[in-house]
PDB file of N, CA and C in Angstrom:
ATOM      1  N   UNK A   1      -8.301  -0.650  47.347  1.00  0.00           N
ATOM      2  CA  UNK A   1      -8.554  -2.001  46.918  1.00  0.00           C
ATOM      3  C   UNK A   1      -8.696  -2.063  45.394  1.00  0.00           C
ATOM      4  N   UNK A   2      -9.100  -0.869  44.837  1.00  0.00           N
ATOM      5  CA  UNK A   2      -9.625  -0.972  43.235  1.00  0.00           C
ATOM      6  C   UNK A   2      -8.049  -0.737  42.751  1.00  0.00           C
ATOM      7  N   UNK A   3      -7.458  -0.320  43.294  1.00  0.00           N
ATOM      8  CA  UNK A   3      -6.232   0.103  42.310  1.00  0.00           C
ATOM      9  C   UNK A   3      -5.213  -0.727  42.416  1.00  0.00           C
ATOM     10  N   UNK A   4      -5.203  -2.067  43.595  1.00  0.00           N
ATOM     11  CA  UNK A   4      -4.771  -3.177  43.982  1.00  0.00           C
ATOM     12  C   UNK A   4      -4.901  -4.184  42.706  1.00  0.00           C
ATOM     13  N   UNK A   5      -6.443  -4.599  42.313  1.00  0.00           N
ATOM     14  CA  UNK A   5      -7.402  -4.567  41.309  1.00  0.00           C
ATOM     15  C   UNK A   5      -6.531  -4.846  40.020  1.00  0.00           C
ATOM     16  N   UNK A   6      -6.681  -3.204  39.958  1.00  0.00           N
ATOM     17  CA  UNK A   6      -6.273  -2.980  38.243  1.00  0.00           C
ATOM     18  C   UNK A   6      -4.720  -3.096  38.200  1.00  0.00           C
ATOM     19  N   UNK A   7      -3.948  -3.091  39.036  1.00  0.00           N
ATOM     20  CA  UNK A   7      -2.592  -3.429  38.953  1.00  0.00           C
ATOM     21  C   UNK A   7      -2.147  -4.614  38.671  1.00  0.00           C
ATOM     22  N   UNK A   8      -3.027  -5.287  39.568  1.00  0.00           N
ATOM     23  CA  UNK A   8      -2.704  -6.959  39.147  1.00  0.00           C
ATOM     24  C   UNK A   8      -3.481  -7.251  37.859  1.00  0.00           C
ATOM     25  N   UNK A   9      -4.567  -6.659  37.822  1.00  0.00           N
ATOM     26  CA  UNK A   9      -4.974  -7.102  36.290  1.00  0.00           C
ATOM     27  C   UNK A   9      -4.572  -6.809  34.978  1.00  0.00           C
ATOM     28  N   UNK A  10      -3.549  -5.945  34.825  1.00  0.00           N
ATOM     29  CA  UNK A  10      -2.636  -4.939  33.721  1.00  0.00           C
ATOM     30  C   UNK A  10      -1.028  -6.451  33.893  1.00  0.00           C
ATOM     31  N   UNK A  11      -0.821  -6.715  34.996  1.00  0.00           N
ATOM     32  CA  UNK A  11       0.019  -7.401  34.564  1.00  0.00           C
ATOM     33  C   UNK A  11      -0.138  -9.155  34.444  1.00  0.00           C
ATOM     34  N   UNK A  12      -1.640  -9.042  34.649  1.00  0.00           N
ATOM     35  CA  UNK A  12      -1.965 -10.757  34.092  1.00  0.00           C
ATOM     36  C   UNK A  12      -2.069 -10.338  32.498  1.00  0.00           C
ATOM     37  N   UNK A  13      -2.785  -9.766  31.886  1.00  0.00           N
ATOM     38  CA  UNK A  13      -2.227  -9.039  31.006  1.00  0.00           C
ATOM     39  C   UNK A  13      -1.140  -9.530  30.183  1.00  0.00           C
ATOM     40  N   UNK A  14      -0.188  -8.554  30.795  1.00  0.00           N
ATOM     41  CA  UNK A  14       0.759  -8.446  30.126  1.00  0.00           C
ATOM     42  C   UNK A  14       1.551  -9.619  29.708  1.00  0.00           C
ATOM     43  N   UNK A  15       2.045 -10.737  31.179  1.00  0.00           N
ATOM     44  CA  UNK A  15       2.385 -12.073  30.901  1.00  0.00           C
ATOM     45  C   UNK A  15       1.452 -13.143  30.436  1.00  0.00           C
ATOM     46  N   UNK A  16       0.238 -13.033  29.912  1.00  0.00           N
ATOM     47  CA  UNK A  16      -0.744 -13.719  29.238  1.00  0.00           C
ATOM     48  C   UNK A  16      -0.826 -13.278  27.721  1.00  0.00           C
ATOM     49  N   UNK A  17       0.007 -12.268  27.471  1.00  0.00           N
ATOM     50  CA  UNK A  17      -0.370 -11.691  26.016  1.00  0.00           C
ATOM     51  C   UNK A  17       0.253 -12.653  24.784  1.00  0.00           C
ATOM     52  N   UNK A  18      -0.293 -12.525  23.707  1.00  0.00           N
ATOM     53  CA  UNK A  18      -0.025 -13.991  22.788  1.00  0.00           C
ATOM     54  C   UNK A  18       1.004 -13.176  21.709  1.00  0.00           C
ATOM     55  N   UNK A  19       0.903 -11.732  21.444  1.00  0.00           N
ATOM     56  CA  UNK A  19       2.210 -10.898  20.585  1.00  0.00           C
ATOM     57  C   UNK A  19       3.551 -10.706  21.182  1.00  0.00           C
ATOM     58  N   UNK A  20       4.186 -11.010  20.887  1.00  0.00           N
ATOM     59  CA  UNK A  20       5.756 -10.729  21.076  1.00  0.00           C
ATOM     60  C   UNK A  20       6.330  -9.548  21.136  1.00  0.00           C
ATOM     61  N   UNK A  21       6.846  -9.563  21.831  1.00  0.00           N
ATOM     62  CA  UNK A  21       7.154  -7.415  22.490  1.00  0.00           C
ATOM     63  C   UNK A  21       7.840  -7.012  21.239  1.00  0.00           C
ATOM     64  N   UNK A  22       9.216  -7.849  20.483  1.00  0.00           N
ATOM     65  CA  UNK A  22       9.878  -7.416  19.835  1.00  0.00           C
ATOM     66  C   UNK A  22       9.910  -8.686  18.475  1.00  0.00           C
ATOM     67  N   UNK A  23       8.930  -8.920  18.188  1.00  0.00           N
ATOM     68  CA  UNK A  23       8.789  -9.512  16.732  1.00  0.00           C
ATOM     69  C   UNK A  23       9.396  -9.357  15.532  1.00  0.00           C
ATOM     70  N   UNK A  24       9.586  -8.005  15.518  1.00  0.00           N
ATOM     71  CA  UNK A  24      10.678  -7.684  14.317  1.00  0.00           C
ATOM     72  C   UNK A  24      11.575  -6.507  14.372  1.00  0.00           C
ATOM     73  N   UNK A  25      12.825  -6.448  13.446  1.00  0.00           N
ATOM     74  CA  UNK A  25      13.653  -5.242  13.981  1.00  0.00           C
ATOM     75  C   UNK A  25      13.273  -3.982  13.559  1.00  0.00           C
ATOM     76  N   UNK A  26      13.658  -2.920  14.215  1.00  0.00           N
ATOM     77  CA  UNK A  26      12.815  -1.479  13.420  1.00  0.00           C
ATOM     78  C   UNK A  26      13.943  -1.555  12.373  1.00  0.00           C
ATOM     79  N   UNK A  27      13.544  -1.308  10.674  1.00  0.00           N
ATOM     80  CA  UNK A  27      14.620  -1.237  10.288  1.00  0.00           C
ATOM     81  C   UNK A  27      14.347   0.158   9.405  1.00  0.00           C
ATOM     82  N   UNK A  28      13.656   1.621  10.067  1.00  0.00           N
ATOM     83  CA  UNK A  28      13.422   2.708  10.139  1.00  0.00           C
ATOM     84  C   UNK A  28      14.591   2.992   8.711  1.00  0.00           C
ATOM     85  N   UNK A  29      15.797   2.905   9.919  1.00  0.00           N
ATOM     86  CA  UNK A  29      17.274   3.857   9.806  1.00  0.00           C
ATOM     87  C   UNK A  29      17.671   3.368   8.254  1.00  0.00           C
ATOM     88  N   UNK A  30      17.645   2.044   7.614  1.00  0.00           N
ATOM     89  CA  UNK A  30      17.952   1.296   6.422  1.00  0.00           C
ATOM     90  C   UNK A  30      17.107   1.951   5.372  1.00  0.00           C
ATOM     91  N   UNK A  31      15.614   2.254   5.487  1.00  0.00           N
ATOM     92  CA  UNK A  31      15.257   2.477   4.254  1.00  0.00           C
ATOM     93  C   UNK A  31      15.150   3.776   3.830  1.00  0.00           C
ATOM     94  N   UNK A  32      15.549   4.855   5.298  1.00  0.00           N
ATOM     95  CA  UNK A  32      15.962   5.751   5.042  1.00  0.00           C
ATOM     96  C   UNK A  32      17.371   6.381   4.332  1.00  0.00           C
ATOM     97  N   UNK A  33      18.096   5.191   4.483  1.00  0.00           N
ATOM     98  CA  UNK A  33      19.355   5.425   3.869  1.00  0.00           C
ATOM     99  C   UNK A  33      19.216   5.615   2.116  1.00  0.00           C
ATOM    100  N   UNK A  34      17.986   4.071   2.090  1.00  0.00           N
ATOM    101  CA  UNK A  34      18.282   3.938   0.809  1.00  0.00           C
ATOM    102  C   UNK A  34      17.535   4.647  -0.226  1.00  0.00           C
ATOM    103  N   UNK A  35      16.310   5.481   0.463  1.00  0.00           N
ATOM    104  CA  UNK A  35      14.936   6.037  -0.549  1.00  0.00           C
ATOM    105  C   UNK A  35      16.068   7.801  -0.001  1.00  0.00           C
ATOM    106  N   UNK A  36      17.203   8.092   0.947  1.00  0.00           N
ATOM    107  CA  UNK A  36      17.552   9.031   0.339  1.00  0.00           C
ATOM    108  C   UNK A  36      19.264   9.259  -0.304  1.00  0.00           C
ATOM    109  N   UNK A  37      19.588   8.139  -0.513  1.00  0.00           N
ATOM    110  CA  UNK A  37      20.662   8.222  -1.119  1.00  0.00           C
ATOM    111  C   UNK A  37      20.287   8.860  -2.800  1.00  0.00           C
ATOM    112  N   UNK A  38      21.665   9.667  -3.348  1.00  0.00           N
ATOM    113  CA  UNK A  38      21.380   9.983  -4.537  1.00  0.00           C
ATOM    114  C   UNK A  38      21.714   9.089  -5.337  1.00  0.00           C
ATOM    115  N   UNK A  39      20.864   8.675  -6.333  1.00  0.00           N
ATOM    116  CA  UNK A  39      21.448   7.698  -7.346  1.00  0.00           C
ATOM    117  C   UNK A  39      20.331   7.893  -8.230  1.00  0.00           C
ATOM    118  N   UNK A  40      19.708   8.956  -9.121  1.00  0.00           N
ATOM    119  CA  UNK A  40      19.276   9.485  -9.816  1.00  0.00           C
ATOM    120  C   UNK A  40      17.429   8.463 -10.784  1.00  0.00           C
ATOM    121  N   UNK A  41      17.666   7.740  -9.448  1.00  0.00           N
ATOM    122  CA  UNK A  41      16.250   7.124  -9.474  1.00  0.00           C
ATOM    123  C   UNK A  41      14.969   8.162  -8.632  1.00  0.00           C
ATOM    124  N   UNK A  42      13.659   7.683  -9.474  1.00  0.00           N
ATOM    125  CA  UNK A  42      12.737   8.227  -8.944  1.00  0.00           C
ATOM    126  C   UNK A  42      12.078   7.609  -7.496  1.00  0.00           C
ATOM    127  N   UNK A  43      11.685   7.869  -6.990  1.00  0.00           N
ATOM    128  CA  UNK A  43      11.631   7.446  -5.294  1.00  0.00           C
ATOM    129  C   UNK A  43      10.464   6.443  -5.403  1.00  0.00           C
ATOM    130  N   UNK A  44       9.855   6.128  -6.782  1.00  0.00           N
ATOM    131  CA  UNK A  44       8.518   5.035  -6.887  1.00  0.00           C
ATOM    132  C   UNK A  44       9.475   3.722  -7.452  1.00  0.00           C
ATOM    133  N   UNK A  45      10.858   3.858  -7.678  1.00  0.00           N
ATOM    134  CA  UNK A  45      11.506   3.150  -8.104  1.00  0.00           C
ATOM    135  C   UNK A  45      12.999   2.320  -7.315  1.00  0.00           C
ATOM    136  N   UNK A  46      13.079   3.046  -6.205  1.00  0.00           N
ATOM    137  CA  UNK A  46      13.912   2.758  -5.427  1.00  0.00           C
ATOM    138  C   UNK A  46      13.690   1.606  -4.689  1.00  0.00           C
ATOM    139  N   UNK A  47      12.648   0.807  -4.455  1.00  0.00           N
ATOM    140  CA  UNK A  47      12.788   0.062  -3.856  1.00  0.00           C
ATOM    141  C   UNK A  47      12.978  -1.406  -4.828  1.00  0.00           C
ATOM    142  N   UNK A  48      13.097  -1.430  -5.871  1.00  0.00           N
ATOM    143  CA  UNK A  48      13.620  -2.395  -6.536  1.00  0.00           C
ATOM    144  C   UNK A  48      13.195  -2.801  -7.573  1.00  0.00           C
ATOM    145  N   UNK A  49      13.079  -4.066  -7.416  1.00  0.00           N
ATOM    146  CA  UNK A  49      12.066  -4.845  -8.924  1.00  0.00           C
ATOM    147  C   UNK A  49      10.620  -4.891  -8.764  1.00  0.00           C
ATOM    148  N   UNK A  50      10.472  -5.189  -6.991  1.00  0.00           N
ATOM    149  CA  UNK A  50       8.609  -5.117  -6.838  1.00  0.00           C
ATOM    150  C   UNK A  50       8.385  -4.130  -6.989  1.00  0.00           C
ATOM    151  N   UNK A  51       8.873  -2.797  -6.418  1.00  0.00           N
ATOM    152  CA  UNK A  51       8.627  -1.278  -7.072  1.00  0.00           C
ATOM    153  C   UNK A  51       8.364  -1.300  -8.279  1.00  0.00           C
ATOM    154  N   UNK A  52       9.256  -1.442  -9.272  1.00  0.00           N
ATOM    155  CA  UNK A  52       9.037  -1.404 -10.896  1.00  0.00           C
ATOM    156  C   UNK A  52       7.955  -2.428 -11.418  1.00  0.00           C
ATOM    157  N   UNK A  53       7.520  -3.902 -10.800  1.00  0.00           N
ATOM    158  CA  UNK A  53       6.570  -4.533 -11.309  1.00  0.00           C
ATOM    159  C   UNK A  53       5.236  -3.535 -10.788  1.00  0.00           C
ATOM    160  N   UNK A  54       5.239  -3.503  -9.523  1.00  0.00           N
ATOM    161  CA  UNK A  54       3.885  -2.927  -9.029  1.00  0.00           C
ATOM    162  C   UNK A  54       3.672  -1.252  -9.815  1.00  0.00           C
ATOM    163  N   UNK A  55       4.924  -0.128  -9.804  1.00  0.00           N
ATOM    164  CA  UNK A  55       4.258   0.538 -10.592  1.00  0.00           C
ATOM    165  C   UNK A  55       4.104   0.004 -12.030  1.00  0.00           C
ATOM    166  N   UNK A  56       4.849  -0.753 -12.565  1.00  0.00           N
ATOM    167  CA  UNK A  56       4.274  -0.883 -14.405  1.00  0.00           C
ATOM    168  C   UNK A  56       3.063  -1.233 -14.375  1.00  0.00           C
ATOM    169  N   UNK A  57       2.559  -2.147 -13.319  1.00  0.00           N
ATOM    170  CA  UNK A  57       1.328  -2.703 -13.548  1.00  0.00           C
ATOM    171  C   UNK A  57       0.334  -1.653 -12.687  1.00  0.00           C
ATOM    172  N   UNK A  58       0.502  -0.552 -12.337  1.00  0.00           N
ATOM    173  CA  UNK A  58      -0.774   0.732 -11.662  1.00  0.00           C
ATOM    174  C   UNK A  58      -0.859   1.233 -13.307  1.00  0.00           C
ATOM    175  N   UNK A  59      -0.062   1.422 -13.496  1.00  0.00           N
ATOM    176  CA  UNK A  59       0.424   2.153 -15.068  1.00  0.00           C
ATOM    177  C   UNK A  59      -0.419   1.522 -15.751  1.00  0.00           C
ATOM    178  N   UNK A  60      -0.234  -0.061 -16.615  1.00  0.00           N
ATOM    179  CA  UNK A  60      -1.134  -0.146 -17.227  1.00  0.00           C
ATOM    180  C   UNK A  60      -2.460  -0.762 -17.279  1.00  0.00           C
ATOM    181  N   UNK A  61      -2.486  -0.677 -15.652  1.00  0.00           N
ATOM    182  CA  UNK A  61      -4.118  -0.474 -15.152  1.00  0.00           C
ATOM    183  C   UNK A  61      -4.881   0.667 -15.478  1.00  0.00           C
ATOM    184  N   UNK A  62      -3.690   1.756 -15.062  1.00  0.00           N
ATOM    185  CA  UNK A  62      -4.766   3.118 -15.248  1.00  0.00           C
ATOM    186  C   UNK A  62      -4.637   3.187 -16.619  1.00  0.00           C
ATOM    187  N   UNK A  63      -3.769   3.587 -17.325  1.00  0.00           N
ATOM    188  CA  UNK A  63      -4.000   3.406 -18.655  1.00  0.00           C
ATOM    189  C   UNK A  63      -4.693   3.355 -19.683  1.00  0.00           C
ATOM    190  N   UNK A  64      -4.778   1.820 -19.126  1.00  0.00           N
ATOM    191  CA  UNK A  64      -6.187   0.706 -20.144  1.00  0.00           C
ATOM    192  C   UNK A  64      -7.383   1.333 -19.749  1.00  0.00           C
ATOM    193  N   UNK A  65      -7.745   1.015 -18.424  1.00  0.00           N
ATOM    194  CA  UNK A  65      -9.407   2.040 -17.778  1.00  0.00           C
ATOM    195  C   UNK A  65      -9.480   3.519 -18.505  1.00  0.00           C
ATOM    196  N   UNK A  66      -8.466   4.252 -18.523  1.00  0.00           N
ATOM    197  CA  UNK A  66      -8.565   5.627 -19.808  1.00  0.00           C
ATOM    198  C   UNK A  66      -9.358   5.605 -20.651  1.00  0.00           C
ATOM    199  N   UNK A  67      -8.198   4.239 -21.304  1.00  0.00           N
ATOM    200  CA  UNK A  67      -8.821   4.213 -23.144  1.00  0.00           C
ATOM    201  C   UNK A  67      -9.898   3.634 -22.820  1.00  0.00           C
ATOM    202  N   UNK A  68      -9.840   2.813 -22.248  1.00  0.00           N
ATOM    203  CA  UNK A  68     -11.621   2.055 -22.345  1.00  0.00           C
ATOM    204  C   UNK A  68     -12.538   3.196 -22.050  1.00  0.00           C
ATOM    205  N   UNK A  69     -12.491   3.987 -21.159  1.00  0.00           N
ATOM    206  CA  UNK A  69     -13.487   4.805 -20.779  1.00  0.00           C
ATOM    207  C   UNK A  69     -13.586   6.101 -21.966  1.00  0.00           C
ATOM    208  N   UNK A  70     -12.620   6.332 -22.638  1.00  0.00           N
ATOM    209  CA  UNK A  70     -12.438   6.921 -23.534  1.00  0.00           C
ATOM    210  C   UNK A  70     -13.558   6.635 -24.853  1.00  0.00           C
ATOM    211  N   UNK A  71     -13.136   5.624 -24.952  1.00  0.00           N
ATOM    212  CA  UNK A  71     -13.540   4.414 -26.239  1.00  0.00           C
ATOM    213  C   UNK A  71     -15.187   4.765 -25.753  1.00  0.00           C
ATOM    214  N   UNK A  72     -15.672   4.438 -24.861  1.00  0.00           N
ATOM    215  CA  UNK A  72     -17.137   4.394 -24.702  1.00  0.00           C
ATOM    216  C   UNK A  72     -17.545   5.542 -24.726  1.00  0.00           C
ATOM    217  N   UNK A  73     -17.300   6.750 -23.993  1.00  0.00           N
ATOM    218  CA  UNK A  73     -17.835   7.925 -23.973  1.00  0.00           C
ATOM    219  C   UNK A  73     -18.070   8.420 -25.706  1.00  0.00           C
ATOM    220  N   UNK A  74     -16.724   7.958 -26.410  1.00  0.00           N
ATOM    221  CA  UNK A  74     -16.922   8.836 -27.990  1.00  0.00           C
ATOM    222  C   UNK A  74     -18.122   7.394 -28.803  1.00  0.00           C
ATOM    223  N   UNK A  75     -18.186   5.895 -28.198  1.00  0.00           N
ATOM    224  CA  UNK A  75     -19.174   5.212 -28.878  1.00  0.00           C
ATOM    225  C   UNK A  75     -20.767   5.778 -28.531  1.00  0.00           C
ATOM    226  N   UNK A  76     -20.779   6.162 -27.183  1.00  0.00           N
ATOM    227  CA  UNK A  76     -21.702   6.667 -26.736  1.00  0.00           C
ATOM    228  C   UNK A  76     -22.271   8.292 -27.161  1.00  0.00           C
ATOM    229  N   UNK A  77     -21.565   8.339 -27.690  1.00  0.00           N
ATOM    230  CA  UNK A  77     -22.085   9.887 -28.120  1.00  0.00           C
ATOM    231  C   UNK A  77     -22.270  10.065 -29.640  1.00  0.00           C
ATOM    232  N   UNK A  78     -22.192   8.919 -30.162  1.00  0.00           N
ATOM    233  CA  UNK A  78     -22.836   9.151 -31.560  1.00  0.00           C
ATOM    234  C   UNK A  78     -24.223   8.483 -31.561  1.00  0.00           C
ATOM    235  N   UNK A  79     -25.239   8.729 -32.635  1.00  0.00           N
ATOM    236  CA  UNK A  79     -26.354   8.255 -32.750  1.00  0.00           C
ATOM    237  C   UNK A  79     -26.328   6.607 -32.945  1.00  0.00           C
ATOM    238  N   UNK A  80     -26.887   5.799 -32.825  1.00  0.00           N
ATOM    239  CA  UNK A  80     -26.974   4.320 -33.093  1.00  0.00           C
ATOM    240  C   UNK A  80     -28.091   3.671 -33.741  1.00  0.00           C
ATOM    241  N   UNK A  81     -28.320   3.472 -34.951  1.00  0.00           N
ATOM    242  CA  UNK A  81     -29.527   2.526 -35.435  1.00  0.00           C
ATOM    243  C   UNK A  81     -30.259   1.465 -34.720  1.00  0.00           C
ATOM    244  N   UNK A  82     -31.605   1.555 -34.649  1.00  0.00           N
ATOM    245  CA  UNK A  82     -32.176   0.628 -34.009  1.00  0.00           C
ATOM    246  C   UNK A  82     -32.875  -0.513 -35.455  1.00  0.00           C
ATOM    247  N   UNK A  83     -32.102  -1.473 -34.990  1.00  0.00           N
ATOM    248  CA  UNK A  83     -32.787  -2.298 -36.392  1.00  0.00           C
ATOM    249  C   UNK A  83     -33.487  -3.347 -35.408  1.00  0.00           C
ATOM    250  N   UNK A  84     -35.213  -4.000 -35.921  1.00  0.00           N
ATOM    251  CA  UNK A  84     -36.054  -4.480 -35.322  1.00  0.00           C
ATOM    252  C   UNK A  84     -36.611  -5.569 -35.806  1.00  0.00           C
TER     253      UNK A  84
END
């Protein structure tokens, strides 16, 4: 009786479910073509222009946080006048 049960309840389930079995295409095989074709790009760059915006801008995120952190450690390590 229990396994009567869970059979019918796996496929209310299934025809009650609100995701779509096949929502989008696998498109696996495509970007494998294209991140290994040779064409003498670096593989952070292959995927196009959002590739090149998103790394320029990690770039001069990390960058800037460097120098800034840079900048403070050498302000921070000299003596500072206390005027009162």
């Amino acid at each position: 009786m229990r396994g009567l049960l869970v059979s019918h309840t796996r496929a209310l389930l299934r025809s009650f479910s609100s995701s779509a079995r096949n929502l989008f295409q696998n498109k696996v095989a495509e970007k494998q073509k294209l991140f290994q074709e040779n064409n003498d790009l670096p593989v952070y760059l292959k995927g196009g222009p959002t590739d090149r915006l998103l790394y320029g801008t990690t770039m001069v995120i990390a960058l800037g946080g460097t120098g800034y952190s840079v900048f403070f450690l050498g302000w921070a390590s000299f003596p500072h006048s206390n005027k009162k």
